[in-house]
PDB file of N, CA and C in Angstrom:
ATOM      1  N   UNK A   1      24.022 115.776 201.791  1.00  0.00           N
ATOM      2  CA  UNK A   1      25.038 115.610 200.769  1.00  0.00           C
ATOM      3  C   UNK A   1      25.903 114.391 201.100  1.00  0.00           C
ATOM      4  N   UNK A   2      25.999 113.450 200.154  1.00  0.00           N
ATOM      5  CA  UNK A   2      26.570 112.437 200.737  1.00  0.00           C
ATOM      6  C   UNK A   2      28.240 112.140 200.070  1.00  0.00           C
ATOM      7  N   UNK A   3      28.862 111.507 200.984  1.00  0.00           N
ATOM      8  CA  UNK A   3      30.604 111.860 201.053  1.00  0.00           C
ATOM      9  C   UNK A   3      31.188 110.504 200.445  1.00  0.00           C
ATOM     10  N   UNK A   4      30.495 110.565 199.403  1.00  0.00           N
ATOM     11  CA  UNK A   4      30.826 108.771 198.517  1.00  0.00           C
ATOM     12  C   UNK A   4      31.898 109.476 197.826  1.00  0.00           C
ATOM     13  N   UNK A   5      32.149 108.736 196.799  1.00  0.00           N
ATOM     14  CA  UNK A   5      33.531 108.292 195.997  1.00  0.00           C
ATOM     15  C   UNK A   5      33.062 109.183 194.953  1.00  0.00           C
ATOM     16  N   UNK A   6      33.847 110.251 194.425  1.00  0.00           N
ATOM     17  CA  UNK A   6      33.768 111.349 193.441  1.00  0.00           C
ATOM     18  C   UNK A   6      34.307 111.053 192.530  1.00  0.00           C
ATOM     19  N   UNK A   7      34.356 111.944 191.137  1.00  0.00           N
ATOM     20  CA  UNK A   7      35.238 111.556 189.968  1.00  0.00           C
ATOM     21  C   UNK A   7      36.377 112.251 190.535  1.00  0.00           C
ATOM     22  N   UNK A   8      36.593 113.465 191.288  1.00  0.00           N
ATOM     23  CA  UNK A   8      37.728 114.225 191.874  1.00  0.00           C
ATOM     24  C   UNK A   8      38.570 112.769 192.291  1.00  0.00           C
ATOM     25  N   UNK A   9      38.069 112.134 193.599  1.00  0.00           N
ATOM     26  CA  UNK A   9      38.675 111.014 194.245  1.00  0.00           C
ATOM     27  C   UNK A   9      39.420 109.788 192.811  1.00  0.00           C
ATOM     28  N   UNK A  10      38.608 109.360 192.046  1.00  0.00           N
ATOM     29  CA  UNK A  10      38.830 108.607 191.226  1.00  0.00           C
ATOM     30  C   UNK A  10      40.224 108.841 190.283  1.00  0.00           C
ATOM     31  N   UNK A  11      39.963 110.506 189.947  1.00  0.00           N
ATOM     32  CA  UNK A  11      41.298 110.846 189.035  1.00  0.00           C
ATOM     33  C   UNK A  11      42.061 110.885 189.991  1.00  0.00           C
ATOM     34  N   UNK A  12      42.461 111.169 191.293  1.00  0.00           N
ATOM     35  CA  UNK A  12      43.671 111.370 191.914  1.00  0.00           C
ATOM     36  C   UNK A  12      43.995 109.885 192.060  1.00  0.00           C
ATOM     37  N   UNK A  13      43.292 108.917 192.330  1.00  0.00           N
ATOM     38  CA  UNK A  13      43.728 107.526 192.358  1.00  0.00           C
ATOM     39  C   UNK A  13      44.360 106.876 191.268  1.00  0.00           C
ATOM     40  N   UNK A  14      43.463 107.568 190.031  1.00  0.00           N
ATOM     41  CA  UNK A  14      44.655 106.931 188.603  1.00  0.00           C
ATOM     42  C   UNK A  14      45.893 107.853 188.714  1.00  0.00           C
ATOM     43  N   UNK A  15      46.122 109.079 188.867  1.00  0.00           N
ATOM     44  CA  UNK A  15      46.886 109.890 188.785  1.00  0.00           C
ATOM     45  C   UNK A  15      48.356 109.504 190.120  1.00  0.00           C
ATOM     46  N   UNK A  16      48.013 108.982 191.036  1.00  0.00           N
ATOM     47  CA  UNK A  16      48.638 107.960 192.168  1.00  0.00           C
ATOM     48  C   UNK A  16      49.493 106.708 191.080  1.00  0.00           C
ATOM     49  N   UNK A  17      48.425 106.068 191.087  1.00  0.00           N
ATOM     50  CA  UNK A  17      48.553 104.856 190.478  1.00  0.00           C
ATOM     51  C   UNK A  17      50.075 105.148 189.513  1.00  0.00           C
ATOM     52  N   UNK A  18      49.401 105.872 188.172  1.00  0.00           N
ATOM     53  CA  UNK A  18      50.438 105.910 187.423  1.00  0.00           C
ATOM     54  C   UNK A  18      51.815 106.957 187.916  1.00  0.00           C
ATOM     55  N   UNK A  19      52.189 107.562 188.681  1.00  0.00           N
ATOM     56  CA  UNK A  19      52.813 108.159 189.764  1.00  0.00           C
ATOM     57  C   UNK A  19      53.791 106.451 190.161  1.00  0.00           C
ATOM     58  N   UNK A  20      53.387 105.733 190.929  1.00  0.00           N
ATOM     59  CA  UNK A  20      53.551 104.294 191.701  1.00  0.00           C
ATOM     60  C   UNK A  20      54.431 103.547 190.318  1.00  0.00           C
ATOM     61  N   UNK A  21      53.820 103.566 189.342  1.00  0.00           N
ATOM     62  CA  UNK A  21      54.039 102.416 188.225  1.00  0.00           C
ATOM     63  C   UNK A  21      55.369 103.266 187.415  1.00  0.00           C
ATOM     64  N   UNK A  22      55.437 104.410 187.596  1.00  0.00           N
ATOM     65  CA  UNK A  22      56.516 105.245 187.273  1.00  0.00           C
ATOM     66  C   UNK A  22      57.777 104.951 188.009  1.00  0.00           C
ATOM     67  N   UNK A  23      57.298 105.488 189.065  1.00  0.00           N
ATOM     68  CA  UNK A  23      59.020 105.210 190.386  1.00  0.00           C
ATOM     69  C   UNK A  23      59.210 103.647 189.985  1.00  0.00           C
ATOM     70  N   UNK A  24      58.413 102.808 190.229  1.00  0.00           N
ATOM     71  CA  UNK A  24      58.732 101.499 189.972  1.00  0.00           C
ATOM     72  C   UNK A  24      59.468 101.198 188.830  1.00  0.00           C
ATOM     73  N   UNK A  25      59.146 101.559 188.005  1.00  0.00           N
ATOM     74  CA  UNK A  25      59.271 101.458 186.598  1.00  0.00           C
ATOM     75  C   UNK A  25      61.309 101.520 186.548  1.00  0.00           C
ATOM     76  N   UNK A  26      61.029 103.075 186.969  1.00  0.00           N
ATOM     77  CA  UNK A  26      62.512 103.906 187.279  1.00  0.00           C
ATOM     78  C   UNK A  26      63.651 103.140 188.131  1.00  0.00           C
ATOM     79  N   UNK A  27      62.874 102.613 189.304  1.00  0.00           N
ATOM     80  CA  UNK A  27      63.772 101.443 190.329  1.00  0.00           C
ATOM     81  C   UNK A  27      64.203 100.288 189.905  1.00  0.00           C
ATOM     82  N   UNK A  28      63.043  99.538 188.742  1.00  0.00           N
ATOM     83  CA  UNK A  28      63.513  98.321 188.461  1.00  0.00           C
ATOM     84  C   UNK A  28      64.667  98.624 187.229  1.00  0.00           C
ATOM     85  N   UNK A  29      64.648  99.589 186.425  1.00  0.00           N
ATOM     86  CA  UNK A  29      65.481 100.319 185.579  1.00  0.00           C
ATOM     87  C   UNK A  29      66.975 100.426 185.935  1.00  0.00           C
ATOM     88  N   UNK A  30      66.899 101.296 187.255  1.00  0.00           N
ATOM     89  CA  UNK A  30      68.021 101.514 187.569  1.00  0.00           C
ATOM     90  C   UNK A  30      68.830 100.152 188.347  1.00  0.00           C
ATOM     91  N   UNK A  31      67.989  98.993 188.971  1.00  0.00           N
ATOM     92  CA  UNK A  31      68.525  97.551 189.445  1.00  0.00           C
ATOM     93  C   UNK A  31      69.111  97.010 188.374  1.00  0.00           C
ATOM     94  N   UNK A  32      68.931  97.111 186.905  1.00  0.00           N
ATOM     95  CA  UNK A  32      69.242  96.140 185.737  1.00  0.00           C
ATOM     96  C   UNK A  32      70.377  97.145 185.546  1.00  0.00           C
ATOM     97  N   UNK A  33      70.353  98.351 185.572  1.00  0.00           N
ATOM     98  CA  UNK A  33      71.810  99.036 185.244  1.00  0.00           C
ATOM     99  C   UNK A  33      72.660  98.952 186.323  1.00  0.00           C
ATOM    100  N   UNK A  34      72.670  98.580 187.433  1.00  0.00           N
ATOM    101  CA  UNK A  34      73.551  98.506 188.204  1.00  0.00           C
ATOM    102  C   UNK A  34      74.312  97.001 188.098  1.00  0.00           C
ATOM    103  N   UNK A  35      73.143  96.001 188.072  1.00  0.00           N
ATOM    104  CA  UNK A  35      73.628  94.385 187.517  1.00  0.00           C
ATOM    105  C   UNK A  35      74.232  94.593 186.378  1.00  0.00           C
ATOM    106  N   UNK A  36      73.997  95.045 185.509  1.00  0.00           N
ATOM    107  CA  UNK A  36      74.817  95.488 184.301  1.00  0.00           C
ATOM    108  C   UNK A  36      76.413  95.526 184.561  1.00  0.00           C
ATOM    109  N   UNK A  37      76.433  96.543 185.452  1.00  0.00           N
ATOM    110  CA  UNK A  37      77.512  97.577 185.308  1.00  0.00           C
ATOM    111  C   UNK A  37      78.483  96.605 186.097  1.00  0.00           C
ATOM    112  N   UNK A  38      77.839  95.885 187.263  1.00  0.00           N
ATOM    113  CA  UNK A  38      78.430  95.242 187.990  1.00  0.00           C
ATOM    114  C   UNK A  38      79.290  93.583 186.850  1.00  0.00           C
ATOM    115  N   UNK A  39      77.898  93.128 186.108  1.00  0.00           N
ATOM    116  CA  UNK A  39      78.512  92.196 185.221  1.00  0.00           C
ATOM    117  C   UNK A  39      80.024  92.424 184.302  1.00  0.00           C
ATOM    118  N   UNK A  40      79.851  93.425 183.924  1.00  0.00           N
ATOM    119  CA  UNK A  40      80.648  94.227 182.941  1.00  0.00           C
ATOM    120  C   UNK A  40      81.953  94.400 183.566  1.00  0.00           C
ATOM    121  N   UNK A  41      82.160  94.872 185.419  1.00  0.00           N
ATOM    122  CA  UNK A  41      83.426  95.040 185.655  1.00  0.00           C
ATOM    123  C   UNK A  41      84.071  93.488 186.161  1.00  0.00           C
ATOM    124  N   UNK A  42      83.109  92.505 185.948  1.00  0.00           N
ATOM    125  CA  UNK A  42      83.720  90.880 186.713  1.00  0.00           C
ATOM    126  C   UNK A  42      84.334  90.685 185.074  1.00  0.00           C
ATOM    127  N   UNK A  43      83.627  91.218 183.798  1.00  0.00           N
ATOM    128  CA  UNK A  43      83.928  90.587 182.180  1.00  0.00           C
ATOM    129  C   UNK A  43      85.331  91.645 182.065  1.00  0.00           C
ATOM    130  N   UNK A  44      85.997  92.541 183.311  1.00  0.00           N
ATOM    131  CA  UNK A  44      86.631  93.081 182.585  1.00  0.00           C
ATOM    132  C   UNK A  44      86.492  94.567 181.183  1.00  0.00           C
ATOM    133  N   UNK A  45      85.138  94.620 181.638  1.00  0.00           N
ATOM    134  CA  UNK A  45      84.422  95.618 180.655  1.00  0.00           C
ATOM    135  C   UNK A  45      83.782  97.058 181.166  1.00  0.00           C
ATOM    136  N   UNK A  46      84.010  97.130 182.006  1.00  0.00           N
ATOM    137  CA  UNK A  46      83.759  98.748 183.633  1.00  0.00           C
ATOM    138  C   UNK A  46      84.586  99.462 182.723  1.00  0.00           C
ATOM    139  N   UNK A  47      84.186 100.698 182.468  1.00  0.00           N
ATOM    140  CA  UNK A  47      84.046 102.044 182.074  1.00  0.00           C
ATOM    141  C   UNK A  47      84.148 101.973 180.496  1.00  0.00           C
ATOM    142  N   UNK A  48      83.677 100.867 180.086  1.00  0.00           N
ATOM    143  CA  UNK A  48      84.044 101.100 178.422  1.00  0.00           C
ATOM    144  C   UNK A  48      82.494 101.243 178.012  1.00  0.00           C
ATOM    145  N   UNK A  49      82.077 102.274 177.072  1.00  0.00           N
ATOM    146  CA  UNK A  49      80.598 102.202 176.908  1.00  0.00           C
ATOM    147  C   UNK A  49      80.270 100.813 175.724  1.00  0.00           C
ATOM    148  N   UNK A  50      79.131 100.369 176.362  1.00  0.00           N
ATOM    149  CA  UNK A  50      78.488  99.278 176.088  1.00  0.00           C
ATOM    150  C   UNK A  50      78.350  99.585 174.548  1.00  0.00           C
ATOM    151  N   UNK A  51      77.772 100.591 174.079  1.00  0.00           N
ATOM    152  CA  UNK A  51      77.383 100.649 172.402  1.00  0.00           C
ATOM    153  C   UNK A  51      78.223 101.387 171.985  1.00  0.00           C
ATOM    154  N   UNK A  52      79.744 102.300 172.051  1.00  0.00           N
ATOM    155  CA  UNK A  52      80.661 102.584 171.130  1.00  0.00           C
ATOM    156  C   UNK A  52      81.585 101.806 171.377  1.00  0.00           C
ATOM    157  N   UNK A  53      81.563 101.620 172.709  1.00  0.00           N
ATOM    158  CA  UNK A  53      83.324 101.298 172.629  1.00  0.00           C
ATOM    159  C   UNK A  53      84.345 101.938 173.226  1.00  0.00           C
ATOM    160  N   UNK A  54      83.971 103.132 173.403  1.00  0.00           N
ATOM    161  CA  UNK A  54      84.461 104.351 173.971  1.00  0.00           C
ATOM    162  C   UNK A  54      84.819 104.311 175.501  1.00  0.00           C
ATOM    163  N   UNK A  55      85.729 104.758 175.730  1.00  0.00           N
ATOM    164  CA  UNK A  55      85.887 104.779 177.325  1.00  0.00           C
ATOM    165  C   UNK A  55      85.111 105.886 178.104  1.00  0.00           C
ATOM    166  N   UNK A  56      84.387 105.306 178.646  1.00  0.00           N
ATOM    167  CA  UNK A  56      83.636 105.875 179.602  1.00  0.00           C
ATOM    168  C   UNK A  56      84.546 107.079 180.402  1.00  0.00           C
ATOM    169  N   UNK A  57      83.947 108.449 180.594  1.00  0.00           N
ATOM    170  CA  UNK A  57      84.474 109.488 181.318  1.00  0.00           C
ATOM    171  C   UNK A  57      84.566 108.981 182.973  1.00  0.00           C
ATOM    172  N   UNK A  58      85.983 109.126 183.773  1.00  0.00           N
ATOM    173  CA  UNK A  58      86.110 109.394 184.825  1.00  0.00           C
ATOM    174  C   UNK A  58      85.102 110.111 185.751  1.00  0.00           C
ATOM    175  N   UNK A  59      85.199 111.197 185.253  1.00  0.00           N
ATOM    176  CA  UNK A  59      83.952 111.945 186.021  1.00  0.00           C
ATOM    177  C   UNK A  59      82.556 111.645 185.929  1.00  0.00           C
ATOM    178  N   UNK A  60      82.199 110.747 184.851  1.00  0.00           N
ATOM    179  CA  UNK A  60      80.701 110.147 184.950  1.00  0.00           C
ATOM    180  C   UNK A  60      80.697 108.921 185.638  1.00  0.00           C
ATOM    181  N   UNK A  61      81.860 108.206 185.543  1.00  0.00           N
ATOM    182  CA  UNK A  61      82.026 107.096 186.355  1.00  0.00           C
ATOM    183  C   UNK A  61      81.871 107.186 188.074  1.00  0.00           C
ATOM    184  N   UNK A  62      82.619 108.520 188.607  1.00  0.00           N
ATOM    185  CA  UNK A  62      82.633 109.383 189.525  1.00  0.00           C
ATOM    186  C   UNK A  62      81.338 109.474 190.217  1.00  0.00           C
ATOM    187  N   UNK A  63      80.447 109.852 189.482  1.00  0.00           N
ATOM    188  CA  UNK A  63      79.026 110.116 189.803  1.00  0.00           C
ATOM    189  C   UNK A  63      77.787 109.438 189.283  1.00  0.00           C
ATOM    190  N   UNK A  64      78.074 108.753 188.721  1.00  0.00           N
ATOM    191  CA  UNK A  64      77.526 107.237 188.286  1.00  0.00           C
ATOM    192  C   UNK A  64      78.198 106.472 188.086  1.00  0.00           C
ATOM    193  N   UNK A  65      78.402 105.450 189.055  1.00  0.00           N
ATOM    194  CA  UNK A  65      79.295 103.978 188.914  1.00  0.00           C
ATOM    195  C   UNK A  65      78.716 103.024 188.121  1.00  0.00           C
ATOM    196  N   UNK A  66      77.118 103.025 188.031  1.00  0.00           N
ATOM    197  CA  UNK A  66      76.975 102.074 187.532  1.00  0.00           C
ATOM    198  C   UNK A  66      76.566 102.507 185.805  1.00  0.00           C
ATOM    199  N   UNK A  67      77.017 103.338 185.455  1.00  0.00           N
ATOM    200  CA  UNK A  67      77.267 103.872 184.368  1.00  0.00           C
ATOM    201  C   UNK A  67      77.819 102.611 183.347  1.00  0.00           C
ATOM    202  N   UNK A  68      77.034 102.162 181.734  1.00  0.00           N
ATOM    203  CA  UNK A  68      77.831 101.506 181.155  1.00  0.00           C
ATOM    204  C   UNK A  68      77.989 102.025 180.096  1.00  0.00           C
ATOM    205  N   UNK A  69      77.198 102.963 179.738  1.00  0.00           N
ATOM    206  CA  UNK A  69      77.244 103.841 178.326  1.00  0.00           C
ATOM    207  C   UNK A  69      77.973 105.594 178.891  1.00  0.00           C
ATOM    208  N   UNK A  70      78.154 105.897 177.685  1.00  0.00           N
ATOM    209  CA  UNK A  70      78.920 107.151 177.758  1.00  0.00           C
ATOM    210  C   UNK A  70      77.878 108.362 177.444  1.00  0.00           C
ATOM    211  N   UNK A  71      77.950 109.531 178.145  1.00  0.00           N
ATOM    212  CA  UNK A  71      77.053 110.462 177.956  1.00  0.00           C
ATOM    213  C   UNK A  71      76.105 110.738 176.572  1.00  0.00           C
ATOM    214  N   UNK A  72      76.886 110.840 175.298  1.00  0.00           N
ATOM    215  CA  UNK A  72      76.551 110.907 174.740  1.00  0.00           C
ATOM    216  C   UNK A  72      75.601 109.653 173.915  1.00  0.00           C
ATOM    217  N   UNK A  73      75.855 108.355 174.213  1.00  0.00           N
ATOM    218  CA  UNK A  73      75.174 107.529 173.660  1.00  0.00           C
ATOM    219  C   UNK A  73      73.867 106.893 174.721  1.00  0.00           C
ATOM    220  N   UNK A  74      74.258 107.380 176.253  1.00  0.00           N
ATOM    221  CA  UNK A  74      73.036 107.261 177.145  1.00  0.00           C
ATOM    222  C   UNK A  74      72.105 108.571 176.654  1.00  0.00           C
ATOM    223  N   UNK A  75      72.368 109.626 176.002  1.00  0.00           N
ATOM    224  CA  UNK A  75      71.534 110.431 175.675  1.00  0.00           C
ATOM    225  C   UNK A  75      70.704 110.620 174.460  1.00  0.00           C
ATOM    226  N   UNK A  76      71.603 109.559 173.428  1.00  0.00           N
ATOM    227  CA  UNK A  76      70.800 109.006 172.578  1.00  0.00           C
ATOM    228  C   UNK A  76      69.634 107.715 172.785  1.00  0.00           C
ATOM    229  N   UNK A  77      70.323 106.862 173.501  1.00  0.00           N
ATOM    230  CA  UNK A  77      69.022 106.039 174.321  1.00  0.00           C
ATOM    231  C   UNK A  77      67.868 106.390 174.928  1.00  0.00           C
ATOM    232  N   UNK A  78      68.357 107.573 175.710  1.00  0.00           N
ATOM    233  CA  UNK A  78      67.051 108.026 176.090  1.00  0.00           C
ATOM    234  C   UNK A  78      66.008 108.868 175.435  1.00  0.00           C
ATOM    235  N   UNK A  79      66.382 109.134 174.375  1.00  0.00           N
ATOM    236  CA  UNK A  79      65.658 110.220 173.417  1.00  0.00           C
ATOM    237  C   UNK A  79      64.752 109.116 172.534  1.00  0.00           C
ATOM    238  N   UNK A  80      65.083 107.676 172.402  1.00  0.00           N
ATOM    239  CA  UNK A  80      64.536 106.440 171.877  1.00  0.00           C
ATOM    240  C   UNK A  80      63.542 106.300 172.048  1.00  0.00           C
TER     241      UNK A  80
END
């Protein structure tokens, strides 16, 4: 019986793969929201959400600094 390269082996390698291209995906995501957030407090613009206008919650600021949108309109973004 020989111990070559299976379709088992093959799907766990795409299943890896897109796993890899995910976190990445997520890391380079979260680098542009932090440059963001960081741009925003040099413009004078830190805790105001980016698409209402709205002042950003203390307590989300608290636990996400680099927060530029407000709960409710980061939760409409992400539903996008």
């Amino acid at each position: 019986m020989s111990k070559g390269f299976g379709e088992s082996d093959f799907a766990q390698i795409l299943s890896d793969k897109a796993t890899t291209e995910s976190v990445q995906r997520l890391l380079d995501e979260n680098r542009l929201q932090a440059e963001r957030a960081t741009s925003r407090k040099a413009t004078g613009e830190y805790g105001v959400c980016e698409d209402c206008g709205q002042k950003i919650s203390a307590e989300r600021l608290k636990f996400l600094p680099e927060a530029t949108r407000c709960v409710a309109c980061q939760t409409r973004q992400e539903r996008q």
